[in-house]
N, C-alpha and C. Protein backbone atom coordinates (compact mmCIF):
# COMPACT_ATOMS: atom_id res chain seq x y z
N UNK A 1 22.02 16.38 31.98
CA UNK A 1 22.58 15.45 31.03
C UNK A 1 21.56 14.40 30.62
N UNK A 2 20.45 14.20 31.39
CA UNK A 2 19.83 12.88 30.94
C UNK A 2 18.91 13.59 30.02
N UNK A 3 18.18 15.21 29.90
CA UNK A 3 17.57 15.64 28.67
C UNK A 3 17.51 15.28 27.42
N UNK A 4 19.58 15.82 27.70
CA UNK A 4 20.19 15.72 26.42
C UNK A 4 20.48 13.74 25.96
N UNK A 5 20.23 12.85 26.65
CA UNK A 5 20.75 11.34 26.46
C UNK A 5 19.27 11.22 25.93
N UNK A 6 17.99 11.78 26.51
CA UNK A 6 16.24 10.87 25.90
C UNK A 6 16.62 12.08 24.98
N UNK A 7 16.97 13.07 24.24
CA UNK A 7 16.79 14.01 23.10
C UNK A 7 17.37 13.38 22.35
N UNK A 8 18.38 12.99 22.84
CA UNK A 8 19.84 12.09 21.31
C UNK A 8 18.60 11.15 21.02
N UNK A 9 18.08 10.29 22.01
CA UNK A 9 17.39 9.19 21.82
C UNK A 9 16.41 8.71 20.84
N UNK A 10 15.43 10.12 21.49
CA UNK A 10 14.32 10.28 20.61
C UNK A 10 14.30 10.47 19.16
N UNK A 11 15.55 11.51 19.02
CA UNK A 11 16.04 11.81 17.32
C UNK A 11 16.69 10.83 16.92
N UNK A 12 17.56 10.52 17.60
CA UNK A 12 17.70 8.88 16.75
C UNK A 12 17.21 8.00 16.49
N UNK A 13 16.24 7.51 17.30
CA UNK A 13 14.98 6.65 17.02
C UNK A 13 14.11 7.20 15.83
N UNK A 14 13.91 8.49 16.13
CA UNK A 14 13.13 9.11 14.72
C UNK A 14 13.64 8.93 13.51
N UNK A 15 15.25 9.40 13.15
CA UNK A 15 15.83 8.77 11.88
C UNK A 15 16.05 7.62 11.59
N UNK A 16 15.99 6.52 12.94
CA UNK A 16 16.22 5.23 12.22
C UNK A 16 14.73 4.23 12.24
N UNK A 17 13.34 5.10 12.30
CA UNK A 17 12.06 4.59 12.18
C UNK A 17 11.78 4.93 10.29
N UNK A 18 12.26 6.24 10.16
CA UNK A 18 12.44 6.92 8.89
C UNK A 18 13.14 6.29 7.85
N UNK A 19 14.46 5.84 8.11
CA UNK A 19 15.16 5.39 7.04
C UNK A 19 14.58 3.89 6.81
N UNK A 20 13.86 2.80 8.05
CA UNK A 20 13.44 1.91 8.14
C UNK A 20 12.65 1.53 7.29
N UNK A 21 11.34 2.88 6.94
CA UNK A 21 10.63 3.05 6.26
C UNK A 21 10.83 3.07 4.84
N UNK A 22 11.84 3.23 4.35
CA UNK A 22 12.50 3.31 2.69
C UNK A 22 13.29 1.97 2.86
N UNK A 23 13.11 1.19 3.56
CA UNK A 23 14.04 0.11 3.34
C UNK A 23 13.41 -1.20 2.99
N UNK A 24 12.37 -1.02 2.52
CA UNK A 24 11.41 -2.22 2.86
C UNK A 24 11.68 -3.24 2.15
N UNK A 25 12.69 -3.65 1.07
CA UNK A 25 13.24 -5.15 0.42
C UNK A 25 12.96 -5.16 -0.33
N UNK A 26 12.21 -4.03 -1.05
CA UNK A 26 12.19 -4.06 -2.51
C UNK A 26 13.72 -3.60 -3.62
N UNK A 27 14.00 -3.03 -2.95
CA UNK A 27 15.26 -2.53 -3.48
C UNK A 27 15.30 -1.77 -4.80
N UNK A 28 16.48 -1.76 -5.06
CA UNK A 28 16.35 -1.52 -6.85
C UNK A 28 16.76 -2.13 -7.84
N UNK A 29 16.52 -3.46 -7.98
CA UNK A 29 16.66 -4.17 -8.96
C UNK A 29 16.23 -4.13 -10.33
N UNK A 30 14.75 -3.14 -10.05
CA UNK A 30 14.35 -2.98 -11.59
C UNK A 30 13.08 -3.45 -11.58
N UNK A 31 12.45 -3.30 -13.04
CA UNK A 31 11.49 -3.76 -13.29
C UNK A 31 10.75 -5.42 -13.01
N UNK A 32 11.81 -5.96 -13.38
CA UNK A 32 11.69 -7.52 -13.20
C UNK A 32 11.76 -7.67 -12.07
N UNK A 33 11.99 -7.30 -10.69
CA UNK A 33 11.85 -7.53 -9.37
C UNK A 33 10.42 -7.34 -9.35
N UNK A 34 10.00 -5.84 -9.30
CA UNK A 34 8.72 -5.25 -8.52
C UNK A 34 8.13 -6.47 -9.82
N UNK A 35 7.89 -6.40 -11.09
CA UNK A 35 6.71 -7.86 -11.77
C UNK A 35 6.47 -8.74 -11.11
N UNK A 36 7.99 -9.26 -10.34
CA UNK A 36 7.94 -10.77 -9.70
C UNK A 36 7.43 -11.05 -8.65
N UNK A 37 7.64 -9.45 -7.74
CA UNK A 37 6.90 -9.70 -6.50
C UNK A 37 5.40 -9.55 -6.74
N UNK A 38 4.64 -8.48 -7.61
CA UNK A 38 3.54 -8.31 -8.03
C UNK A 38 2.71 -9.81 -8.19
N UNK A 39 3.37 -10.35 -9.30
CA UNK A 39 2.69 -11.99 -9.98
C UNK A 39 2.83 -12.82 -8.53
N UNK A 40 3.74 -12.90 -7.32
CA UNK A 40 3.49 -13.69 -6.07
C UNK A 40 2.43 -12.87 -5.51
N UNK A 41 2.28 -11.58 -5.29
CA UNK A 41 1.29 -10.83 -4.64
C UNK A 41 -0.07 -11.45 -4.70
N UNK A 42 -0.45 -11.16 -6.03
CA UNK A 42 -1.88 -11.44 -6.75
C UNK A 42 -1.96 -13.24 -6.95
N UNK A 43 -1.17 -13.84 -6.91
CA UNK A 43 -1.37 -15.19 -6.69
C UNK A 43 -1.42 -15.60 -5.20
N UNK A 44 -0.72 -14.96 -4.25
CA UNK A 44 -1.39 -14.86 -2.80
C UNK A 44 -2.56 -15.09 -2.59
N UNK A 45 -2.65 -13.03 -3.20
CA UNK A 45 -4.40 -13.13 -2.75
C UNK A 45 -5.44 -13.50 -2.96
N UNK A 46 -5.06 -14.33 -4.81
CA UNK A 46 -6.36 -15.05 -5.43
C UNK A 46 -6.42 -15.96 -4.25
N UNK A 47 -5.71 -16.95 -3.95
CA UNK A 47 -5.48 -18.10 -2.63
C UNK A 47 -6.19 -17.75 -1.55
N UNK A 48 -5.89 -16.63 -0.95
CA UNK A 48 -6.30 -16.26 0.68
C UNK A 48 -7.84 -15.74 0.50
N UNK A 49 -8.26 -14.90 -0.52
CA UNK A 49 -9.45 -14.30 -0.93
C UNK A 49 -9.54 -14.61 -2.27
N UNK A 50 -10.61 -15.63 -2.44
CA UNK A 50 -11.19 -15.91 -3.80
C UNK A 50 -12.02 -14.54 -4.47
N UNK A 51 -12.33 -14.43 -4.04
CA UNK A 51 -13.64 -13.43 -4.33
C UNK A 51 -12.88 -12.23 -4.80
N UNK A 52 -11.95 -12.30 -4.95
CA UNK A 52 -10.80 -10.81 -5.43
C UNK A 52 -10.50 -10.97 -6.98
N UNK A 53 -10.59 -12.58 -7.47
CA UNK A 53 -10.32 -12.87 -8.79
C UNK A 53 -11.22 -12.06 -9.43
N UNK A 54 -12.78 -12.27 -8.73
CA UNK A 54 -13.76 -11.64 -9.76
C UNK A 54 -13.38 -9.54 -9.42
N UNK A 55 -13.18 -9.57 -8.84
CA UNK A 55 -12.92 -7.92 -8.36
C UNK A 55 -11.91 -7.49 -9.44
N UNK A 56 -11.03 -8.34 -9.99
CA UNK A 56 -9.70 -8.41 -10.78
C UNK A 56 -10.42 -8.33 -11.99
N UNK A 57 -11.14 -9.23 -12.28
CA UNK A 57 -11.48 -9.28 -13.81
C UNK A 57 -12.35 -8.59 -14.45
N UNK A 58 -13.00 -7.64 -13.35
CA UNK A 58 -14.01 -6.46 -13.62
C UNK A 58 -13.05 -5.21 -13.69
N UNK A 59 -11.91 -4.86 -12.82
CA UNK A 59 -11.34 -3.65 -12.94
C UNK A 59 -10.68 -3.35 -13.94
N UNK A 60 -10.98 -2.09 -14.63
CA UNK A 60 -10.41 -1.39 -15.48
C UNK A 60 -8.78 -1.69 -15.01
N UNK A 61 -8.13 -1.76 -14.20
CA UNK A 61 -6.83 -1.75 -13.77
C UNK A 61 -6.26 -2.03 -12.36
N UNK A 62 -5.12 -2.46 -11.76
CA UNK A 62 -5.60 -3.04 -10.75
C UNK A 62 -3.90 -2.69 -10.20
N UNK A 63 -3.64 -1.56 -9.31
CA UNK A 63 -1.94 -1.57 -8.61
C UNK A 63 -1.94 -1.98 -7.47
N UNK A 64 -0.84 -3.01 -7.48
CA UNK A 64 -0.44 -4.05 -6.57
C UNK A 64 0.65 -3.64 -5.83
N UNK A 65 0.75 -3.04 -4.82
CA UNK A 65 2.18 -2.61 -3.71
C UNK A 65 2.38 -4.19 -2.93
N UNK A 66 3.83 -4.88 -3.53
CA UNK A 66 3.66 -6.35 -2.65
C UNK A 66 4.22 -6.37 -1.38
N UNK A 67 4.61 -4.98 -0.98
CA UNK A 67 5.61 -4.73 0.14
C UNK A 67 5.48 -3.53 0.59
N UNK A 68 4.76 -2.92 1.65
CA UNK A 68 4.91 -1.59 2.00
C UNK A 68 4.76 -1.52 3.43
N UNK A 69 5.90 -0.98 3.98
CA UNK A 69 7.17 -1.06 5.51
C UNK A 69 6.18 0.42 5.95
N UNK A 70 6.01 0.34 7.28
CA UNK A 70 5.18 1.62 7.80
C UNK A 70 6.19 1.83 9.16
N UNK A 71 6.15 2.63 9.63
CA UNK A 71 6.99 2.72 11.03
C UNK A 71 6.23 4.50 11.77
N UNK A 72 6.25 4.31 13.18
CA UNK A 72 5.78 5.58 14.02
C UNK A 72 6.88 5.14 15.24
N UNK A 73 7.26 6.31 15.31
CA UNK A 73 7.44 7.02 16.67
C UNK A 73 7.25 8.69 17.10
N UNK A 74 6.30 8.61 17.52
CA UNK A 74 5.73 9.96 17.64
C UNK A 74 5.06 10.55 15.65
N UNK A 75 6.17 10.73 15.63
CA UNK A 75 6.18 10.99 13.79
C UNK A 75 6.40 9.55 12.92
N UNK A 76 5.67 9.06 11.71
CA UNK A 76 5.31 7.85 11.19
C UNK A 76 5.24 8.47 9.58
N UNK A 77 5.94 6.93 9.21
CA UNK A 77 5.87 6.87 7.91
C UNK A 77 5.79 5.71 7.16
N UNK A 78 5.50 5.45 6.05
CA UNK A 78 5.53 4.59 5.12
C UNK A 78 5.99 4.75 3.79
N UNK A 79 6.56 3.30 3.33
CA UNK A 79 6.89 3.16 1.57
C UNK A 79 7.05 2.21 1.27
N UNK A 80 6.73 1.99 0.04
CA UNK A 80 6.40 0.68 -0.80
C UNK A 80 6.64 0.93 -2.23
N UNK A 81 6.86 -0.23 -3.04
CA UNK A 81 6.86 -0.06 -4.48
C UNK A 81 6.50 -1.21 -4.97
N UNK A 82 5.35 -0.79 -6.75
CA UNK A 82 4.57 -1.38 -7.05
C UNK A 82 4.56 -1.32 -8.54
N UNK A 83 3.43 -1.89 -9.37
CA UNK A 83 2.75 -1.38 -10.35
C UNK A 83 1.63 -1.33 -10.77
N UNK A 84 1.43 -0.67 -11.84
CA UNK A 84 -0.07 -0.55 -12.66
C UNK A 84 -0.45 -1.89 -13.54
N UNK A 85 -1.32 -2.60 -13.33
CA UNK A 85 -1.77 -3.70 -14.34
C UNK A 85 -2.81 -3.32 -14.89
N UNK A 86 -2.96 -3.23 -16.35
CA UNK A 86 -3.94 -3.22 -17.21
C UNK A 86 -3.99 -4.30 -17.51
N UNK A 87 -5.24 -5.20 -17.46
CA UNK A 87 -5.32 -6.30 -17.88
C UNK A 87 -4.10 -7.32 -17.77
N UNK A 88 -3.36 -7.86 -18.01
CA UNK A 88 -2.30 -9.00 -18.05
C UNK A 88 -1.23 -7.89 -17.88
N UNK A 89 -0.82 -6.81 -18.45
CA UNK A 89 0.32 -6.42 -18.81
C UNK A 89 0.47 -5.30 -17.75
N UNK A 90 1.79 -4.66 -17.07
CA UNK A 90 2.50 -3.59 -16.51
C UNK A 90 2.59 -2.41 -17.43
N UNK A 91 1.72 -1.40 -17.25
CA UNK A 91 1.83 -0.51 -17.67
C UNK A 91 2.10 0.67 -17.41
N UNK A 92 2.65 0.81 -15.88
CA UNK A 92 3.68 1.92 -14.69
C UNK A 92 3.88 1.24 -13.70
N UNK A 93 5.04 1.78 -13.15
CA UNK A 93 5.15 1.61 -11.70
C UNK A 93 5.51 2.61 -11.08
N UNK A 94 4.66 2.66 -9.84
CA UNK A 94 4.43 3.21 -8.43
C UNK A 94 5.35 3.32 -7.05
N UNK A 95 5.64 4.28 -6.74
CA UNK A 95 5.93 4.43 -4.97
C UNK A 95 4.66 4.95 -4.34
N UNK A 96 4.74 4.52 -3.32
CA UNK A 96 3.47 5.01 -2.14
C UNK A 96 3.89 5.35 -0.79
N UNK A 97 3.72 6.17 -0.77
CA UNK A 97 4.25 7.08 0.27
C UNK A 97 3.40 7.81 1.66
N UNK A 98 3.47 7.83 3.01
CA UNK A 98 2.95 8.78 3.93
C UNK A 98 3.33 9.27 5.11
N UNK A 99 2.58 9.98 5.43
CA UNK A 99 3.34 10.31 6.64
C UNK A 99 1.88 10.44 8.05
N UNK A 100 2.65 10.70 9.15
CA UNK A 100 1.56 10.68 9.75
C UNK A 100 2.53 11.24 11.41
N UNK A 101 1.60 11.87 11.79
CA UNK A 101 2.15 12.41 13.12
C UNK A 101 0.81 12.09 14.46
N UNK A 102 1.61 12.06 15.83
CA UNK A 102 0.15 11.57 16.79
C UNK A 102 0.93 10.54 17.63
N UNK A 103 0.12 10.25 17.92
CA UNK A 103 0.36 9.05 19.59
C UNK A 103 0.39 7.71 18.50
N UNK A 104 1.56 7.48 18.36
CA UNK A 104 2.21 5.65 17.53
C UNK A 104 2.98 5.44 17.73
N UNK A 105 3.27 4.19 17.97
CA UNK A 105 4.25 3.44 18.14
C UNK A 105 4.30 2.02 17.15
N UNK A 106 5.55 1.53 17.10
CA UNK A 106 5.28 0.49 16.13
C UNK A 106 6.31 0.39 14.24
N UNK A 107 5.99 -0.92 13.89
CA UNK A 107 6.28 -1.34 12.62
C UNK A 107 5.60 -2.12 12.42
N UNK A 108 5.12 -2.31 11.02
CA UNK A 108 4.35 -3.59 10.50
C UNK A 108 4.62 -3.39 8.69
N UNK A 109 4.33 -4.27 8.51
CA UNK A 109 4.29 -4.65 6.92
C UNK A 109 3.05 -5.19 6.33
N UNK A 110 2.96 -4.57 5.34
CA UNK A 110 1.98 -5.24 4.48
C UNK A 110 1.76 -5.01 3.28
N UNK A 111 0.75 -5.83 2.59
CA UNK A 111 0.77 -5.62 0.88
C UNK A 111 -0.98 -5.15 0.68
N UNK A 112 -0.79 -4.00 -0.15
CA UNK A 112 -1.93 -3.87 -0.61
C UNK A 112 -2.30 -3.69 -2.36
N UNK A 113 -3.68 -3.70 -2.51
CA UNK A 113 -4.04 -3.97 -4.24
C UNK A 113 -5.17 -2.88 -4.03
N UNK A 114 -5.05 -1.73 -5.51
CA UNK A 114 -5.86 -1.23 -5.33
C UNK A 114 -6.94 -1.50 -6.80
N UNK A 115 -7.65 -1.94 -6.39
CA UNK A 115 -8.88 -2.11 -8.14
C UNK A 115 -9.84 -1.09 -7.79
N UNK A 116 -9.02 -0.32 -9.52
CA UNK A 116 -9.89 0.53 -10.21
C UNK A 116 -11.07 0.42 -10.84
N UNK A 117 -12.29 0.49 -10.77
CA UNK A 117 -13.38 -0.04 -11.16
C UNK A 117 -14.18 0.70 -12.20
N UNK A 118 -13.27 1.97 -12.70
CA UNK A 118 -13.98 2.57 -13.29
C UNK A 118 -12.94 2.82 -14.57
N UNK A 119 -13.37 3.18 -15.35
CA UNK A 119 -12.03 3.80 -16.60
C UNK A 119 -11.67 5.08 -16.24
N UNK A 120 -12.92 5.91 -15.49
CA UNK A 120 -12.54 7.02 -15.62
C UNK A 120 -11.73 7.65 -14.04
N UNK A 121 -11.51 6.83 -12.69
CA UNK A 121 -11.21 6.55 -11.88
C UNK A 121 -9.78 5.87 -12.29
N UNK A 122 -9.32 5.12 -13.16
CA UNK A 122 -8.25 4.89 -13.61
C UNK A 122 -7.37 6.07 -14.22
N UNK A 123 -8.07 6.40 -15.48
CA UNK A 123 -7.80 7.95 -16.30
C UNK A 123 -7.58 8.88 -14.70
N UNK A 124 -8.23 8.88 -13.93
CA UNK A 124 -7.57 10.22 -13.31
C UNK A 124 -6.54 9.87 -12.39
N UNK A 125 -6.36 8.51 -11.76
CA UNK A 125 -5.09 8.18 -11.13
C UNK A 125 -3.96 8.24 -12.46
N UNK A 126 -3.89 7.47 -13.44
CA UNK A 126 -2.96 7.90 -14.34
C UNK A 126 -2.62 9.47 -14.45
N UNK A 127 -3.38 10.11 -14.75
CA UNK A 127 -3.12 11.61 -15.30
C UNK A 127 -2.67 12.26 -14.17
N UNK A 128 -2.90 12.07 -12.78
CA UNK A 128 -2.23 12.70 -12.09
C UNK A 128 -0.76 13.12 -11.62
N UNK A 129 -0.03 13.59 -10.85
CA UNK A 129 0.95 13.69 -10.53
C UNK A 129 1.89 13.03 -9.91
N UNK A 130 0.24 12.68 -8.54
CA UNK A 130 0.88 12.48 -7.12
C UNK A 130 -0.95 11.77 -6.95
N UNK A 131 -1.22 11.27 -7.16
CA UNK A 131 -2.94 10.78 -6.63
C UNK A 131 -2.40 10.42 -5.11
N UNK A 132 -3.30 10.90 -4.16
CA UNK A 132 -3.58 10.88 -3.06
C UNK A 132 -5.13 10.02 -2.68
N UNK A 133 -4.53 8.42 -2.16
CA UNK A 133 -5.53 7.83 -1.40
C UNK A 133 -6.84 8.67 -0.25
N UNK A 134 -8.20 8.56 -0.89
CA UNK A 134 -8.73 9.20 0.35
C UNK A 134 -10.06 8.63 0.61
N UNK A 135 -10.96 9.31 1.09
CA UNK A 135 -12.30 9.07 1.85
C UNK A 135 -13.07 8.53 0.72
N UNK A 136 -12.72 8.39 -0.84
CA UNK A 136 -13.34 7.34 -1.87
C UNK A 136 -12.89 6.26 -1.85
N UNK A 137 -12.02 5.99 -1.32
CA UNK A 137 -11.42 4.35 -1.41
C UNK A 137 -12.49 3.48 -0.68
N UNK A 138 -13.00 2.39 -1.18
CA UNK A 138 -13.94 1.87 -0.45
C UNK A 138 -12.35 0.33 0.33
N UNK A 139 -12.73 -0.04 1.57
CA UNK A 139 -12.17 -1.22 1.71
C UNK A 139 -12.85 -2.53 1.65
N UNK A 140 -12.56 -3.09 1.23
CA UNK A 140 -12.65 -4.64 1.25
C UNK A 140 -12.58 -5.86 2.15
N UNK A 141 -11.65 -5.15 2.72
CA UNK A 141 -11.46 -6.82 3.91
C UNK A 141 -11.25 -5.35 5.41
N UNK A 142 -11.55 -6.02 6.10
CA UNK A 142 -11.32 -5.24 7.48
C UNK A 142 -10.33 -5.81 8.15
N UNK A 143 -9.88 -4.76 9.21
CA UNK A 143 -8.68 -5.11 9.94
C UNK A 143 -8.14 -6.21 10.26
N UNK A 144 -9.35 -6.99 10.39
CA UNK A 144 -9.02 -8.49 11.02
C UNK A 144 -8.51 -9.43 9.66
N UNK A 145 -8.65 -8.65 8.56
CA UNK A 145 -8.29 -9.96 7.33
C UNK A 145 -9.51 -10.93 6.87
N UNK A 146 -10.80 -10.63 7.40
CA UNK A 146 -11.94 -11.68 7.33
C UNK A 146 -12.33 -11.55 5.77
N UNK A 147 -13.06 -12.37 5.82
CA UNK A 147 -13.07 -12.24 4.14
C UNK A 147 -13.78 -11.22 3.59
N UNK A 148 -13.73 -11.31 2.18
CA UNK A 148 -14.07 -10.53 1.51
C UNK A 148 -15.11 -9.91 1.40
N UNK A 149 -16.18 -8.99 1.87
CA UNK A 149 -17.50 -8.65 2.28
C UNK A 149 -17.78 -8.90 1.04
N UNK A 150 -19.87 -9.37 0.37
CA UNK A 150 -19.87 -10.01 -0.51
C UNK A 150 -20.75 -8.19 -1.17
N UNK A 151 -20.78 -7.58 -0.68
CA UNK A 151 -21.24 -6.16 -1.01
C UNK A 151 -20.33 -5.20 -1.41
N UNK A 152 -18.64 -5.67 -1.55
CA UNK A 152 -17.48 -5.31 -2.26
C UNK A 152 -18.23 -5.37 -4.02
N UNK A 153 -18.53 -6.93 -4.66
CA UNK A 153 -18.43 -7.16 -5.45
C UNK A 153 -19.08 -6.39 -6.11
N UNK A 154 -20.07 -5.87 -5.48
CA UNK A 154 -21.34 -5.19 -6.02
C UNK A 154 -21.30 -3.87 -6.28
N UNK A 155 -20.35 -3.40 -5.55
CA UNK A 155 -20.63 -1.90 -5.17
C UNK A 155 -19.92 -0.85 -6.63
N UNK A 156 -20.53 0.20 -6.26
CA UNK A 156 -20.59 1.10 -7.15
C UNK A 156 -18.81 1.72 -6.77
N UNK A 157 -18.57 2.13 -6.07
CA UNK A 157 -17.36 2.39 -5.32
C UNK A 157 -16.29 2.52 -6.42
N UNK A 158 -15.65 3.78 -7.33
CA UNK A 158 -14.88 3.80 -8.09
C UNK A 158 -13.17 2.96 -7.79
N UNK A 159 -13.29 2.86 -6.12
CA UNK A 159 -11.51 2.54 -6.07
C UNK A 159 -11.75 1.22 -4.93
N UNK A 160 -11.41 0.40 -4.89
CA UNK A 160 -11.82 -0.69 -4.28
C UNK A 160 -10.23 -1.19 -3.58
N UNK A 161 -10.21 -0.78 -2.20
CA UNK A 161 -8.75 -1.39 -1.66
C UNK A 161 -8.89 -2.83 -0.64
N UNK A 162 -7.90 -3.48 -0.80
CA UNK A 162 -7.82 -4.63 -0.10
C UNK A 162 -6.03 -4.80 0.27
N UNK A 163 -6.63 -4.60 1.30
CA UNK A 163 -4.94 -4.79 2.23
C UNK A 163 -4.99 -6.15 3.55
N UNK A 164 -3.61 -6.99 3.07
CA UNK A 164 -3.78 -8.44 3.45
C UNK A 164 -2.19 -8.61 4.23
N UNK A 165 -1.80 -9.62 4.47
CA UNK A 165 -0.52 -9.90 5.27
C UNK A 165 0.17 -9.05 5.78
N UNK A 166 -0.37 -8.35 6.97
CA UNK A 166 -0.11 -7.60 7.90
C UNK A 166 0.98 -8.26 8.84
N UNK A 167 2.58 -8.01 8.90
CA UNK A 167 3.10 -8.25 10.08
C UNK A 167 3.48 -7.45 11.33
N UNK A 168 3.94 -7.64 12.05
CA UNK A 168 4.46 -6.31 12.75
C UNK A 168 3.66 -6.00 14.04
N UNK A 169 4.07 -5.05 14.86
CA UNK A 169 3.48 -4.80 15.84
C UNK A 169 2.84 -3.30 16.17
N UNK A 170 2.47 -2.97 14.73
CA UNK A 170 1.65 -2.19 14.95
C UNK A 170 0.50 -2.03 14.75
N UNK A 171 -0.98 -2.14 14.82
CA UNK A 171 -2.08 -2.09 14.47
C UNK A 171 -3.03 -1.35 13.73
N UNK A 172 -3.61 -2.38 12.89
CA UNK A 172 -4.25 -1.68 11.74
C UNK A 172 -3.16 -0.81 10.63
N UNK A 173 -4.16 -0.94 9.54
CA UNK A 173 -3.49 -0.48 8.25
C UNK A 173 -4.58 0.60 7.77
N UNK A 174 -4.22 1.40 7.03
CA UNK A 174 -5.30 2.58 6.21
C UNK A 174 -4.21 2.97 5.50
N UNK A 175 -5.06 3.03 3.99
CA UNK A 175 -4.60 3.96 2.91
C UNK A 175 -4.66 5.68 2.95
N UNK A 176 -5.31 6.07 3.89
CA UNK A 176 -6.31 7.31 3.54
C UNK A 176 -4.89 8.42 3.81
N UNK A 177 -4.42 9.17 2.74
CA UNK A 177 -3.45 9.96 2.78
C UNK A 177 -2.44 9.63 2.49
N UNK A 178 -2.01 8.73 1.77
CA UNK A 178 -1.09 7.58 1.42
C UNK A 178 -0.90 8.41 -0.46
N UNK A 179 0.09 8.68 -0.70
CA UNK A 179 0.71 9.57 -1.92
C UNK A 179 1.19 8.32 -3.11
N UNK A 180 0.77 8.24 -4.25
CA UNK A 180 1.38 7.51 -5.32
C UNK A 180 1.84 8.33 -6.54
N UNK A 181 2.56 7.96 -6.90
CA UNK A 181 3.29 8.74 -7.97
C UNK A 181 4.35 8.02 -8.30
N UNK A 182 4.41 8.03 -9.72
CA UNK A 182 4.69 7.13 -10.93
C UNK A 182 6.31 7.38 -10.72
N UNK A 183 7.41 6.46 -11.05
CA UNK A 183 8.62 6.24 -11.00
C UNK A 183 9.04 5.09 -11.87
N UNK A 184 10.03 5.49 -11.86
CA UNK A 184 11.10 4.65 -13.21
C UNK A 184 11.74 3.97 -12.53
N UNK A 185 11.93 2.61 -12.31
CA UNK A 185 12.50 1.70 -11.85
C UNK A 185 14.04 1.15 -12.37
């Protein structure tokens, strides 16, 4: 009987790390929510990291996830919702999505921005389906949140990520395998 009490356990813990993960407070309010949290996002991070304004005003385009809920137990996931900024204006919005299996434990939250630095690095996240974060993403700030390395600004690096207000008790954040694809709010 106690198999079957840590089996109930485990699977229940698994669906309620899962559903945890889609719950993250963005909700569905619409467009005018995910803008509002976006415009607090990027006014955050101009504040916490200066050096991101200029990263901003060079990128061809720049998607802002202001909320994305991660959770592991044994099996791990994440989701968030966002949008595309061209210059001043919203021109899609985003879910971001992953999964991940392995030795984790944990929840944490956080917001990340990804600047596109190229047009044509933009053009192919647009045109895609499903763009999948990977081993081109250069990062920006390291685990610890320290500032902005000053060899970000410089770099050739078509996708430039910076992930900031980490809560939670799980450690470290990475994009790498992390699914976006465009949705109607």
């Amino acid at each position: 009987m106690s198999n079957f009490s840590r089996r109930s356990f485990a699977l229940g813990t698994l669906a309620a790390t899962t559903l945890a993960a889609c719950g993250n407070g963005i909700g569905g309010a619409g467009a005018a929510t995910i803008d509002a949290r976006v415009d607090s996002t990027l006014d955050g991070m101009f504040q916490q990291y200066p050096g991101t304004r200029d990263l901003a005003s060079r990128a061809a385009g720049v998607l802002v996830m202001p909320l994305v809920t991660e959770v592991g137990l044994g099996l791990g996931g994440s989701y968030g919702r966002g949008a595309l900024r061209v210059g001043p204006s919203t021109v899609d919005y985003y879910s971001s999505t992953s999964g991940s299996a392995g030795l984790q434990i944990g929840a944490q939250q956080f917001s990340h921005v990804l600047f596109f630095m190229t047009s044509e690095a933009l053009l192919e996240f647009r045109q895609s389906q499903g763009w999948a974060a990977g081993a081109d993403v250069e990062y920006a700030i390291n685990d610890q949140s320290e500032m902005l390395r000053a060899e970000t600004t410089t770099s050739l690096s078509p996708v430039i990520a910076v992930i900031f207000g980490q809560t939670g008790l799980r450690l470290g954040a990475t994009l790498e395998g992390t699914k976006y694809t465009r949705i109607i709010p």
